[in-house]
C-alpha atoms as a PDB file:
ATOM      1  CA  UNK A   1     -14.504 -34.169 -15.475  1.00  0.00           C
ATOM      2  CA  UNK A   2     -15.963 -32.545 -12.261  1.00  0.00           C
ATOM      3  CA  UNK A   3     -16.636 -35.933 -10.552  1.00  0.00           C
ATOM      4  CA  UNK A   4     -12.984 -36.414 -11.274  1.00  0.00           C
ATOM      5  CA  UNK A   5     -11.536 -32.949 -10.024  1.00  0.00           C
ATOM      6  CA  UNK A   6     -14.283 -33.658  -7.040  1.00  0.00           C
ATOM      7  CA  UNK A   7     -12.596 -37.246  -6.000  1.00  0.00           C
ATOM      8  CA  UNK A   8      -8.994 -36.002  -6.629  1.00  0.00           C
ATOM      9  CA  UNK A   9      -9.528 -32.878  -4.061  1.00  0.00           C
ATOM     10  CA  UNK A  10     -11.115 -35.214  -1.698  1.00  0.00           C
ATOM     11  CA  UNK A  11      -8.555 -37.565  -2.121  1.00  0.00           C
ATOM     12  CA  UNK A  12      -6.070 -35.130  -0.940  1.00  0.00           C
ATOM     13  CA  UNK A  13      -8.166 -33.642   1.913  1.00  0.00           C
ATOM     14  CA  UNK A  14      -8.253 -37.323   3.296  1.00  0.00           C
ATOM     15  CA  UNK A  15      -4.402 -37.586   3.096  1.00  0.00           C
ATOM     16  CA  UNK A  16      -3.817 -34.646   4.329  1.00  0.00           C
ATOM     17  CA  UNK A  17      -5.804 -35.240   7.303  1.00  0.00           C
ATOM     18  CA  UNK A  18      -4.210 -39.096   7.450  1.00  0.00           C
ATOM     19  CA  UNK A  19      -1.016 -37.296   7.712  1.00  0.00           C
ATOM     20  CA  UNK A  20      -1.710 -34.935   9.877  1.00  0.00           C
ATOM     21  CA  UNK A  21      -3.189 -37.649  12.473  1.00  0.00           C
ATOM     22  CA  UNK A  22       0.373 -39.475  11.669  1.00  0.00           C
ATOM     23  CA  UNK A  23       2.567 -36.991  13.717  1.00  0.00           C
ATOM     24  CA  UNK A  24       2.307 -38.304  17.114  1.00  0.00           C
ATOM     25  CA  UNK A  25       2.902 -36.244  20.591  1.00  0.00           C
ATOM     26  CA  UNK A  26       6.444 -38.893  20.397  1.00  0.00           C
ATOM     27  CA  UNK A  27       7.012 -37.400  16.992  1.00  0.00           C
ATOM     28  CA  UNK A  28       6.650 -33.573  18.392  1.00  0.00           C
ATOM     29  CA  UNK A  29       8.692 -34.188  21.248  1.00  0.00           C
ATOM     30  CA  UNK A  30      11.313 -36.099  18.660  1.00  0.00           C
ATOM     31  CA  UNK A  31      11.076 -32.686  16.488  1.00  0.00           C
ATOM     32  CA  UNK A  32      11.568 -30.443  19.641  1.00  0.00           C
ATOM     33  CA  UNK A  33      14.644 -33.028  21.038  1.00  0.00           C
ATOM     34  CA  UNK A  34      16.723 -32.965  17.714  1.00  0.00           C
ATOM     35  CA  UNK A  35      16.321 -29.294  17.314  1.00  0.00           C
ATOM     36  CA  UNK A  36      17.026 -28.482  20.708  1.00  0.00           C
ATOM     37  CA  UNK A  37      20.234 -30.818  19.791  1.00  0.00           C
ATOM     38  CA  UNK A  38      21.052 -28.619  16.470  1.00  0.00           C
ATOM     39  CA  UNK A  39      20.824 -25.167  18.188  1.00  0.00           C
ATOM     40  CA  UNK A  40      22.819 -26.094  21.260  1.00  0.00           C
ATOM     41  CA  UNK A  41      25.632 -26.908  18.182  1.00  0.00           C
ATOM     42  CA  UNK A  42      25.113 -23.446  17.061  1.00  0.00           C
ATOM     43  CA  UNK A  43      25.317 -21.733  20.433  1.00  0.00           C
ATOM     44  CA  UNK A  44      28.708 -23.898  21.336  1.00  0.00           C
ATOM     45  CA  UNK A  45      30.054 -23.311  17.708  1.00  0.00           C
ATOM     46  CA  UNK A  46      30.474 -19.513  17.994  1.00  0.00           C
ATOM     47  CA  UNK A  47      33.091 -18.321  20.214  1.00  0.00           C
ATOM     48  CA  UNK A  48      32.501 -15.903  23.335  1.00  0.00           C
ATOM     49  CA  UNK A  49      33.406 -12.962  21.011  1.00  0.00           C
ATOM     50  CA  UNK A  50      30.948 -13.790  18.218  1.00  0.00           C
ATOM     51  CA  UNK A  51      28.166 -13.231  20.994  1.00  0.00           C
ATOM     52  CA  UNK A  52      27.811  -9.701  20.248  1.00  0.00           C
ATOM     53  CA  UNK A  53      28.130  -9.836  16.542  1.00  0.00           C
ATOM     54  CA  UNK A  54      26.039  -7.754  14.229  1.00  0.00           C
ATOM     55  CA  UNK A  55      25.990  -8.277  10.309  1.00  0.00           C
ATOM     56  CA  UNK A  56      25.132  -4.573  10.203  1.00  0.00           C
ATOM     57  CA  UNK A  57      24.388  -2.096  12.778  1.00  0.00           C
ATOM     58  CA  UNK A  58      20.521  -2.212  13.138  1.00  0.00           C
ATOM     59  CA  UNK A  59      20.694  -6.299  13.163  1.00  0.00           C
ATOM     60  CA  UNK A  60      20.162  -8.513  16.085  1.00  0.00           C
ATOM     61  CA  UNK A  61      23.225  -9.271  17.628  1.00  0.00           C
ATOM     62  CA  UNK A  62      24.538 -13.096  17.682  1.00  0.00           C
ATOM     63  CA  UNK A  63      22.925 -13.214  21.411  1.00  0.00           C
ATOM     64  CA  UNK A  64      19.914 -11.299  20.692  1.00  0.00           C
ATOM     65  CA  UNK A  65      18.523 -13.537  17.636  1.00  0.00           C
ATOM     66  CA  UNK A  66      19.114 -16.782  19.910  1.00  0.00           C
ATOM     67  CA  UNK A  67      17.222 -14.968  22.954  1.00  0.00           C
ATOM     68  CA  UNK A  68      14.278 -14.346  20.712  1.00  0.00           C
ATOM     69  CA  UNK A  69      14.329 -17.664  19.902  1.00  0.00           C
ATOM     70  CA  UNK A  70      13.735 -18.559  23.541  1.00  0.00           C
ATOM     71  CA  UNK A  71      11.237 -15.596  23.976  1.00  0.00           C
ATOM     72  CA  UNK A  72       9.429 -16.942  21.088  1.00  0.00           C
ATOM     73  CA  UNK A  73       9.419 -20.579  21.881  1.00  0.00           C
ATOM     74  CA  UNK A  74       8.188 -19.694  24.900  1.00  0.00           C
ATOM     75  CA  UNK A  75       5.889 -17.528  23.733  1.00  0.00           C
ATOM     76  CA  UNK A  76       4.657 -19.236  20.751  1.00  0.00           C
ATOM     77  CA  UNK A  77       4.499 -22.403  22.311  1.00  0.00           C
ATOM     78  CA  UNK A  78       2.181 -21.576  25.071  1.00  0.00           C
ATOM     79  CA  UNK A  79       0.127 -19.980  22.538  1.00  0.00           C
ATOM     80  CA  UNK A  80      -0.091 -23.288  20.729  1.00  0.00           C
ATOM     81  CA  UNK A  81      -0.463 -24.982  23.912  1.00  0.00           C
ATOM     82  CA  UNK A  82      -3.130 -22.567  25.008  1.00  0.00           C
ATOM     83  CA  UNK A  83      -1.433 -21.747  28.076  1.00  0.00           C
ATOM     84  CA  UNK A  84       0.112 -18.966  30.138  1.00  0.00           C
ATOM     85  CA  UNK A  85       3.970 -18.320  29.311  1.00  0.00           C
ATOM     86  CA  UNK A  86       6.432 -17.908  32.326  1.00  0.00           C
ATOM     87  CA  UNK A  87       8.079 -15.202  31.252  1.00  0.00           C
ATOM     88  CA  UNK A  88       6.778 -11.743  29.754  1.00  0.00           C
ATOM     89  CA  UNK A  89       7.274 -11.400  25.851  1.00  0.00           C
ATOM     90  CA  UNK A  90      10.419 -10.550  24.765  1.00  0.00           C
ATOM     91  CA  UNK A  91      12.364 -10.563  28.366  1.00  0.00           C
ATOM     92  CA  UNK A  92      15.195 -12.763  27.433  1.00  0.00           C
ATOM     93  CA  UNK A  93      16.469 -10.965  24.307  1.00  0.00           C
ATOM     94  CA  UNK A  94      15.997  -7.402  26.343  1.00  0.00           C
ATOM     95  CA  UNK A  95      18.468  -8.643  28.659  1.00  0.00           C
ATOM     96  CA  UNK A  96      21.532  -7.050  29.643  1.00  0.00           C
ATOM     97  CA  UNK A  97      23.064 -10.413  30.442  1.00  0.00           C
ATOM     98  CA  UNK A  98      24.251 -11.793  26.612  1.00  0.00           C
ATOM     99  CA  UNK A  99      27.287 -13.672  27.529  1.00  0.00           C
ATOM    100  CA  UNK A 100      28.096 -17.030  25.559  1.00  0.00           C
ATOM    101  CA  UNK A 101      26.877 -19.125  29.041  1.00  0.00           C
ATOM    102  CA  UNK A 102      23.794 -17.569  29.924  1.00  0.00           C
ATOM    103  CA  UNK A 103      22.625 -17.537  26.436  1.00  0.00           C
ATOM    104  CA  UNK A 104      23.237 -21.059  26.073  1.00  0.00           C
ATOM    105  CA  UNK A 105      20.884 -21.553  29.486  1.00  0.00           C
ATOM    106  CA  UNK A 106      18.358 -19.790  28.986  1.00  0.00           C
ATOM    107  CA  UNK A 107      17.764 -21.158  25.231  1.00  0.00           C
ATOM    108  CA  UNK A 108      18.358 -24.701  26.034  1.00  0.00           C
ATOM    109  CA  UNK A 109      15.773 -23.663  29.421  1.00  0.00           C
ATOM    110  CA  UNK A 110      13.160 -22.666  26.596  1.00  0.00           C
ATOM    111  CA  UNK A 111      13.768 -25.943  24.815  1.00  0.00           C
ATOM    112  CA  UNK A 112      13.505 -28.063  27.596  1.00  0.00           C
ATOM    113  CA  UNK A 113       9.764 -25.963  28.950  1.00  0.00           C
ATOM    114  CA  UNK A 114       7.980 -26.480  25.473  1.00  0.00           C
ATOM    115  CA  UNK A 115       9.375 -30.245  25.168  1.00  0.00           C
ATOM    116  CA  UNK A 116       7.933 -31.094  28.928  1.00  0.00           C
ATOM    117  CA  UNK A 117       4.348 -28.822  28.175  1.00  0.00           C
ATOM    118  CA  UNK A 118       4.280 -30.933  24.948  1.00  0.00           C
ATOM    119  CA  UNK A 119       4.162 -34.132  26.748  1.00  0.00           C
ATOM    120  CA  UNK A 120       1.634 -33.133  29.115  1.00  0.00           C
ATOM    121  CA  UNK A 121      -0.816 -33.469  26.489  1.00  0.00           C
ATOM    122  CA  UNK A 122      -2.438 -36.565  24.842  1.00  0.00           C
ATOM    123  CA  UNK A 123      -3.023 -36.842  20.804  1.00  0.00           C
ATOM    124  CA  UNK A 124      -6.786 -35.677  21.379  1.00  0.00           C
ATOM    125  CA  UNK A 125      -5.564 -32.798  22.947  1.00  0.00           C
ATOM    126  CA  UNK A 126      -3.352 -31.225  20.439  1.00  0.00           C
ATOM    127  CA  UNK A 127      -6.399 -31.286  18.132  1.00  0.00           C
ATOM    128  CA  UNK A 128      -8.163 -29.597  20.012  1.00  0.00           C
ATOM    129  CA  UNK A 129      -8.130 -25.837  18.555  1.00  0.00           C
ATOM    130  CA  UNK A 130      -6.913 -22.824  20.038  1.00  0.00           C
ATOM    131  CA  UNK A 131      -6.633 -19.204  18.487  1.00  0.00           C
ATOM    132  CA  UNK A 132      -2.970 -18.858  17.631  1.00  0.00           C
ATOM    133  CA  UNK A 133      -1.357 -15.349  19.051  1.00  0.00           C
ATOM    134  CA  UNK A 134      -4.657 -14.470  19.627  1.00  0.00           C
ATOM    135  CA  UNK A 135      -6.481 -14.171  16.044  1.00  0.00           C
ATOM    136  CA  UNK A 136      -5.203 -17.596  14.273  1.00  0.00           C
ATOM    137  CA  UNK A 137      -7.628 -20.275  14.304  1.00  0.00           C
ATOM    138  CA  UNK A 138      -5.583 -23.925  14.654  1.00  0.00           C
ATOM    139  CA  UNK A 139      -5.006 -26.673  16.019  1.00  0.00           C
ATOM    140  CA  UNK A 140      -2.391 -27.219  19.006  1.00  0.00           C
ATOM    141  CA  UNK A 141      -0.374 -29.681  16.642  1.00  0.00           C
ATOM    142  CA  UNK A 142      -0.449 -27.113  13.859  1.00  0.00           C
ATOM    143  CA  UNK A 143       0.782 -23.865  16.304  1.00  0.00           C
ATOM    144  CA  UNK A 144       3.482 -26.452  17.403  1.00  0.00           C
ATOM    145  CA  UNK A 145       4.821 -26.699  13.924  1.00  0.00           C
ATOM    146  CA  UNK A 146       4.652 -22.872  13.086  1.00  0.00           C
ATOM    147  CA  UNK A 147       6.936 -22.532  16.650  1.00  0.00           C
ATOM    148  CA  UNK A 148       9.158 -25.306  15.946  1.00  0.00           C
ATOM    149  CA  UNK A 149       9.262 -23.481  12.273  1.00  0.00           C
ATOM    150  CA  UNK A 150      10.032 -19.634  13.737  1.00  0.00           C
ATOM    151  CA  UNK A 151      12.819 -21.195  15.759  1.00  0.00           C
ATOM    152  CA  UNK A 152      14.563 -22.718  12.794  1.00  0.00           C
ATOM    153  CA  UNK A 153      13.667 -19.642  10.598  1.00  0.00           C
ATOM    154  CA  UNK A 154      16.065 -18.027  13.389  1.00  0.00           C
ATOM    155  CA  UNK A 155      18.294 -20.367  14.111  1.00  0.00           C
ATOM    156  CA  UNK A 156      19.365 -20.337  10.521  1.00  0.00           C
ATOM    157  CA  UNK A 157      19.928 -16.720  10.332  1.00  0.00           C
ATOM    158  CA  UNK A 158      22.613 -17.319  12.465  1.00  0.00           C
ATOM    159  CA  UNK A 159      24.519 -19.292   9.972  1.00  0.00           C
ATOM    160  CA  UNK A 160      25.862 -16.114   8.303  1.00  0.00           C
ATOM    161  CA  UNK A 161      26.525 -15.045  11.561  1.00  0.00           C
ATOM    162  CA  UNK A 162      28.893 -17.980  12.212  1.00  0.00           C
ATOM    163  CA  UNK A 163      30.103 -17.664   8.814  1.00  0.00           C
ATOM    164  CA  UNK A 164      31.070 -13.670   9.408  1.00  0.00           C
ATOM    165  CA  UNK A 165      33.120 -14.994  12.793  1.00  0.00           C
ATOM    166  CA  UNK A 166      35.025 -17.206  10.902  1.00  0.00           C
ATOM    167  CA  UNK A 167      33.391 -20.588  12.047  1.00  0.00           C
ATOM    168  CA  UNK A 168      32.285 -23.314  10.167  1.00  0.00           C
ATOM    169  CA  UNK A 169      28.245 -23.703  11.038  1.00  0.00           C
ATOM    170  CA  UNK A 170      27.390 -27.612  12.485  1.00  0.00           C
ATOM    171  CA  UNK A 171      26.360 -29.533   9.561  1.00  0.00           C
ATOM    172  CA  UNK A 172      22.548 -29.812   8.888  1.00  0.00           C
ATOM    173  CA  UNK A 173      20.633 -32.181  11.166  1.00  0.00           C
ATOM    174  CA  UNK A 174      17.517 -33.461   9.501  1.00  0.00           C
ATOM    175  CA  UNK A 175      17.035 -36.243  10.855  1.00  0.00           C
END
């Protein structure tokens, strides 16, 4: 019974690893490119007005979640990437300037920077390991997932937001 629990974890280890070694840098960047697609739907989708919506008083604002989705792809992504961000943390969404158009730029900006660092680097590269945020041990491919993952975490939020302005969210894009 051991041998059998021993060969059925190993088993799993190796496809895990064979599907980890499946996700190529074209694969990331395909990731990045359709999400980058799916959030600019969201930003156009809410009106000028919904930009400063708050589901309750201590929320983000509309504006505010989708600029800490730019600080944080930023951010996260140069952590991944195990280089220096552009910008300090947090300097988009503590920005007086929340309008429906500079919103949009600056978020689509932050797409755009981690898709061009991505392809910068080869598939040896992004297994190379790098401490994550500073204290979690990874590799490059693996912090590129957890960013790409915060983003959507955020970027749905903002369905109720959409919902609460009276608009229809853009219909899931999977694929």
């Amino acid at each position: 019974m051991k041998i059998k629990n021993l060969i059925f974890a190993l088993f799993i280890m190796a496809a895990s690893q064979l599907a980890q070694a499946q996700v190529k840098v074209t694969d990331i960047v395909k990731e990045w490119e359709r999400s980058k697609a799916y959030t600019k739907e969201y930003l156009d989708a809410m009106p000028e007005s919904g930009y400063t919506l708050k589901p309750t008083p201590e929320m983000r604002s509309f504006a505010e979640q989708m600029l800490h989705l730019a600080d944080a792809n930023y951010g996260l992504a140069c952590s991944a990437l195990a280089i220096k961000s552009p910008f300090a943390q947090g300097q988009f969404e503590k920005t007086a300037a929340k309008s429906k158009a500079n919103v949009s730029s600056v978020v689509l900006a932050s797409y755009d920077f981690v898709i061009a660092q991505i392809k910068k680097n080869t598939e040896a590269q992004l297994d190379e390991n790098v401490k994550m945020v500073g204290s979690f041990d990874m590799s490059k491919r693996t912090g590129l997932a957890k960013s790409l993952e915060h983003q959507a975490h955020h970027r749905g939020q903002t369905t109720v937001y959409l919902r609460l302005a009276g608009v229809t969210p853009p219909a899931e894009k999977l694929f």
